[in-house]
Protein backbone atom coordinates (compact mmCIF):
# COMPACT_ATOMS: atom_id res chain seq x y z
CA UNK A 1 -0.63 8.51 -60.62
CA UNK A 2 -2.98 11.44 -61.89
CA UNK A 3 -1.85 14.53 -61.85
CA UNK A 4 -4.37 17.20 -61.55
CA UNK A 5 -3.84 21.20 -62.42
CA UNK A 6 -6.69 23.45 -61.20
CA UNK A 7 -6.66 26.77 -63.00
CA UNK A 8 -8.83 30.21 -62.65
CA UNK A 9 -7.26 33.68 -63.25
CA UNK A 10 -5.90 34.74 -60.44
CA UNK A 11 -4.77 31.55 -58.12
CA UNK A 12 -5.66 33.34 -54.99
CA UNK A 13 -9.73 32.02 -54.89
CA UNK A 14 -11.40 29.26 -57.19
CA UNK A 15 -8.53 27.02 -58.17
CA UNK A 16 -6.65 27.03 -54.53
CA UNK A 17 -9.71 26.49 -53.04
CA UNK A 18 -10.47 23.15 -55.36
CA UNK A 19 -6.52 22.16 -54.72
CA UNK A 20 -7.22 22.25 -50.94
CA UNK A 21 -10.91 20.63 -50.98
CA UNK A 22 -9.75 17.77 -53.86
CA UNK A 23 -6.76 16.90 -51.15
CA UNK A 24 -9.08 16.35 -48.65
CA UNK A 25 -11.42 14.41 -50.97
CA UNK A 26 -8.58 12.48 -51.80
CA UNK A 27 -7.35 11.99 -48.75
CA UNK A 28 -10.29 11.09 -47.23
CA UNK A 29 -10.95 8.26 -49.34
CA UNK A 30 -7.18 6.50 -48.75
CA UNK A 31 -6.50 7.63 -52.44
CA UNK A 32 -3.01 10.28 -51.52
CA UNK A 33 -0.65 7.87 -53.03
CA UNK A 34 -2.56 8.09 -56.45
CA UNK A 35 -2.73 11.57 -57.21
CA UNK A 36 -0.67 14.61 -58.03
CA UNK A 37 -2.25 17.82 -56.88
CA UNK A 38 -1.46 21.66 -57.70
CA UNK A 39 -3.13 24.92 -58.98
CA UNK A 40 -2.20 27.90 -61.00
CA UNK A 41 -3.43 31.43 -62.44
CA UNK A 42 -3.25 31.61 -66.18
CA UNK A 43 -2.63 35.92 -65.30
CA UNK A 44 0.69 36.99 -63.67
CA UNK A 45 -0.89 39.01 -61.64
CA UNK A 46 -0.69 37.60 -58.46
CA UNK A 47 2.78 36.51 -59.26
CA UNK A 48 4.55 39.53 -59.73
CA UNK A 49 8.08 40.47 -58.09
CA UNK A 50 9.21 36.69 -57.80
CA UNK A 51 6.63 35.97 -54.69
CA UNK A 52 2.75 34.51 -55.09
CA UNK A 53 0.47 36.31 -53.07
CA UNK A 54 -1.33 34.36 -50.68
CA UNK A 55 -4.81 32.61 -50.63
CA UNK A 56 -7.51 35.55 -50.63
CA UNK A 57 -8.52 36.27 -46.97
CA UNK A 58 -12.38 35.29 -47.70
CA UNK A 59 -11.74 32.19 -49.26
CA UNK A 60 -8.94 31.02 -46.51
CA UNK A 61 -12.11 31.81 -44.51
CA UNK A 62 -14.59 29.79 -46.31
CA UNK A 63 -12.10 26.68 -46.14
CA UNK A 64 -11.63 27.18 -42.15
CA UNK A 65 -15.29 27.13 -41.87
CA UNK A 66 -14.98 23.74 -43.28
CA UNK A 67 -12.11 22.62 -41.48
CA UNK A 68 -9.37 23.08 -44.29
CA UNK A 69 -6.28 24.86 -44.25
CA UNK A 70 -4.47 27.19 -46.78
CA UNK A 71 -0.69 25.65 -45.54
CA UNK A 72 0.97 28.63 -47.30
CA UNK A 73 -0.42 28.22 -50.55
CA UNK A 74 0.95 31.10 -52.92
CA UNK A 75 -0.35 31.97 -56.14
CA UNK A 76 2.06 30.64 -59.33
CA UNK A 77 1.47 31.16 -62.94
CA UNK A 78 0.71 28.16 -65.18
CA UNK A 79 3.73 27.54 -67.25
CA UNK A 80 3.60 26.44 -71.28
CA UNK A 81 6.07 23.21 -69.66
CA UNK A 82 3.18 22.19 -67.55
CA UNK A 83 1.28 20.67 -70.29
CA UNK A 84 3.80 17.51 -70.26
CA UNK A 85 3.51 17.64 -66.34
CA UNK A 86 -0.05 17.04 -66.15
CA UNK A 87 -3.06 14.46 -66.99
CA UNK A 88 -6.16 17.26 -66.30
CA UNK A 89 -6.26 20.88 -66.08
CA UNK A 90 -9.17 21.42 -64.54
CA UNK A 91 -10.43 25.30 -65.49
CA UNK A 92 -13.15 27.33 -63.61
CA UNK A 93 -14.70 29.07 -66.38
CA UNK A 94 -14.55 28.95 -69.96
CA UNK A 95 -12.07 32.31 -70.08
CA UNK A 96 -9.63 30.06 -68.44
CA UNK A 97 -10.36 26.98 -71.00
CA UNK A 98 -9.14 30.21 -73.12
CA UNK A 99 -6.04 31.52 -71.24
CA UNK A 100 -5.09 28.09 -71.02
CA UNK A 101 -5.05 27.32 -74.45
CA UNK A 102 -3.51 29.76 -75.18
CA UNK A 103 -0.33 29.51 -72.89
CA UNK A 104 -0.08 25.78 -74.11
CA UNK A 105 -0.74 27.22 -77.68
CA UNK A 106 -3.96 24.37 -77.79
CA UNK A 107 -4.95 21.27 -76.30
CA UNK A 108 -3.73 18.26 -78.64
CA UNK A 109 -4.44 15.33 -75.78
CA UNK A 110 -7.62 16.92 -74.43
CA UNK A 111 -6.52 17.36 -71.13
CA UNK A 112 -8.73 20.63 -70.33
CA UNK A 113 -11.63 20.73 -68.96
CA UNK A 114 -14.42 22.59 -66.84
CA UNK A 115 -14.54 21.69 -62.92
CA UNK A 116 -18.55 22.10 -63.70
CA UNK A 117 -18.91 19.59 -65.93
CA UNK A 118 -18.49 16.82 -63.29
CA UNK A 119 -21.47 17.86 -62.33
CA UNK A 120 -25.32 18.20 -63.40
CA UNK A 121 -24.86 21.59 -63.16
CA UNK A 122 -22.05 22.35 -66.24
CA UNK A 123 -21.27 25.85 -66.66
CA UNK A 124 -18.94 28.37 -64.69
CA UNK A 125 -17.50 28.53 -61.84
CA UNK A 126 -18.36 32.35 -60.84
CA UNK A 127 -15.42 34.27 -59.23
CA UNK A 128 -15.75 35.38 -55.63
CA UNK A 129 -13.10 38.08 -56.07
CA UNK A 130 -15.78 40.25 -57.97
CA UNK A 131 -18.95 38.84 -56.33
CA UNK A 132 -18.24 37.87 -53.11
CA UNK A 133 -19.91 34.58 -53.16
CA UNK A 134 -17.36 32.51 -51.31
CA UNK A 135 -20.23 30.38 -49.88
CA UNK A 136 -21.77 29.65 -53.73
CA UNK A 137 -18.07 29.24 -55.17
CA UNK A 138 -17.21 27.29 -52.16
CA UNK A 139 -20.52 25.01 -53.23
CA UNK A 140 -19.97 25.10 -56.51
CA UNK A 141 -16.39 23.69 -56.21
CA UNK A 142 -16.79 20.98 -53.87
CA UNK A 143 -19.81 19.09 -55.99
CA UNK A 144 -17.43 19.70 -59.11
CA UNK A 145 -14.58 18.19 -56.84
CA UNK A 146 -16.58 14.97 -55.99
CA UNK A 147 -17.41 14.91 -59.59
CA UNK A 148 -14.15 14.64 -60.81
CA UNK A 149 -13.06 12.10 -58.02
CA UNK A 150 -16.18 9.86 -58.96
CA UNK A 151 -15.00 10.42 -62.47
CA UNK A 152 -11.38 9.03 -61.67
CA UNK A 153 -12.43 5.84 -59.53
């Protein structure tokens, strides 16, 4: 089984929004039984007080466009105990290739990467929070999605 941690800062856009479109990818393809799925915020942020805040309204909107559901996704905070819990964490920009490095305190199996990079377009994933781009992001993450799965097969 692969198990597969999606990370951005926050865990209320970008990486819930790859953790709901690489299900359906994955499901889609018969492939369920061989993967592990989840996402994460390297910031507490949005994890404050015990409780996750919920998927951002705009990009539960984006995802209903296309069919997909939120189910009650909540925002939690990647843990320095995930690293042994995971085979990819799969970042949305290169400041969360940083935060994550440093909550695992480096990367000594190479098991971070950048969601872009499965694609002929490598670079950033850029956050909808500050430019409102669900539509781009929403692009953006599903070509680096079927990256990834091709990647995997």
């Amino acid at each position: 089984m692969t198990r597969v941690m999606f990370v951005c800062l926050g865990n209320i856009c970008r990486s819930p929004m790859a953790e709901i479109i690489f299900k359906d990818m994955v499901e889609k393809t018969g492939r369920s039984a061989e993967f592990y799925i989840a996402s994460s915020a390297t910031s507490d942020e949005n994890v404050r007080n015990g409780t996750g805040a919920e998927v951002y309204p705009p990009a539960k909107k984006i995802l209903a466009q296309h069919g997909l559901s939120t189910g009650g996704k909540r925002a939690v905070q990647l843990r320095a105990d995930d690293y042994g819990k995971y085979d990819l964490f799969i970042c949305m920009d290169r400041y969360n290739v940083r935060g994550v490095n440093r909550i695992f305190g480096g990367d000594k199996d190479g098991k971070i990467r950048m969601l872009m990079d499965y694609t002929d377009r490598p670079g950033d994933v850029s956050d909808p929070w500050y430019s409102g781009d669900f539509k781009t992001a929403y692009r953006d993450i599903y070509e680096g999605c079927e990256g990834l799965l091709k990647s995997i097969e």
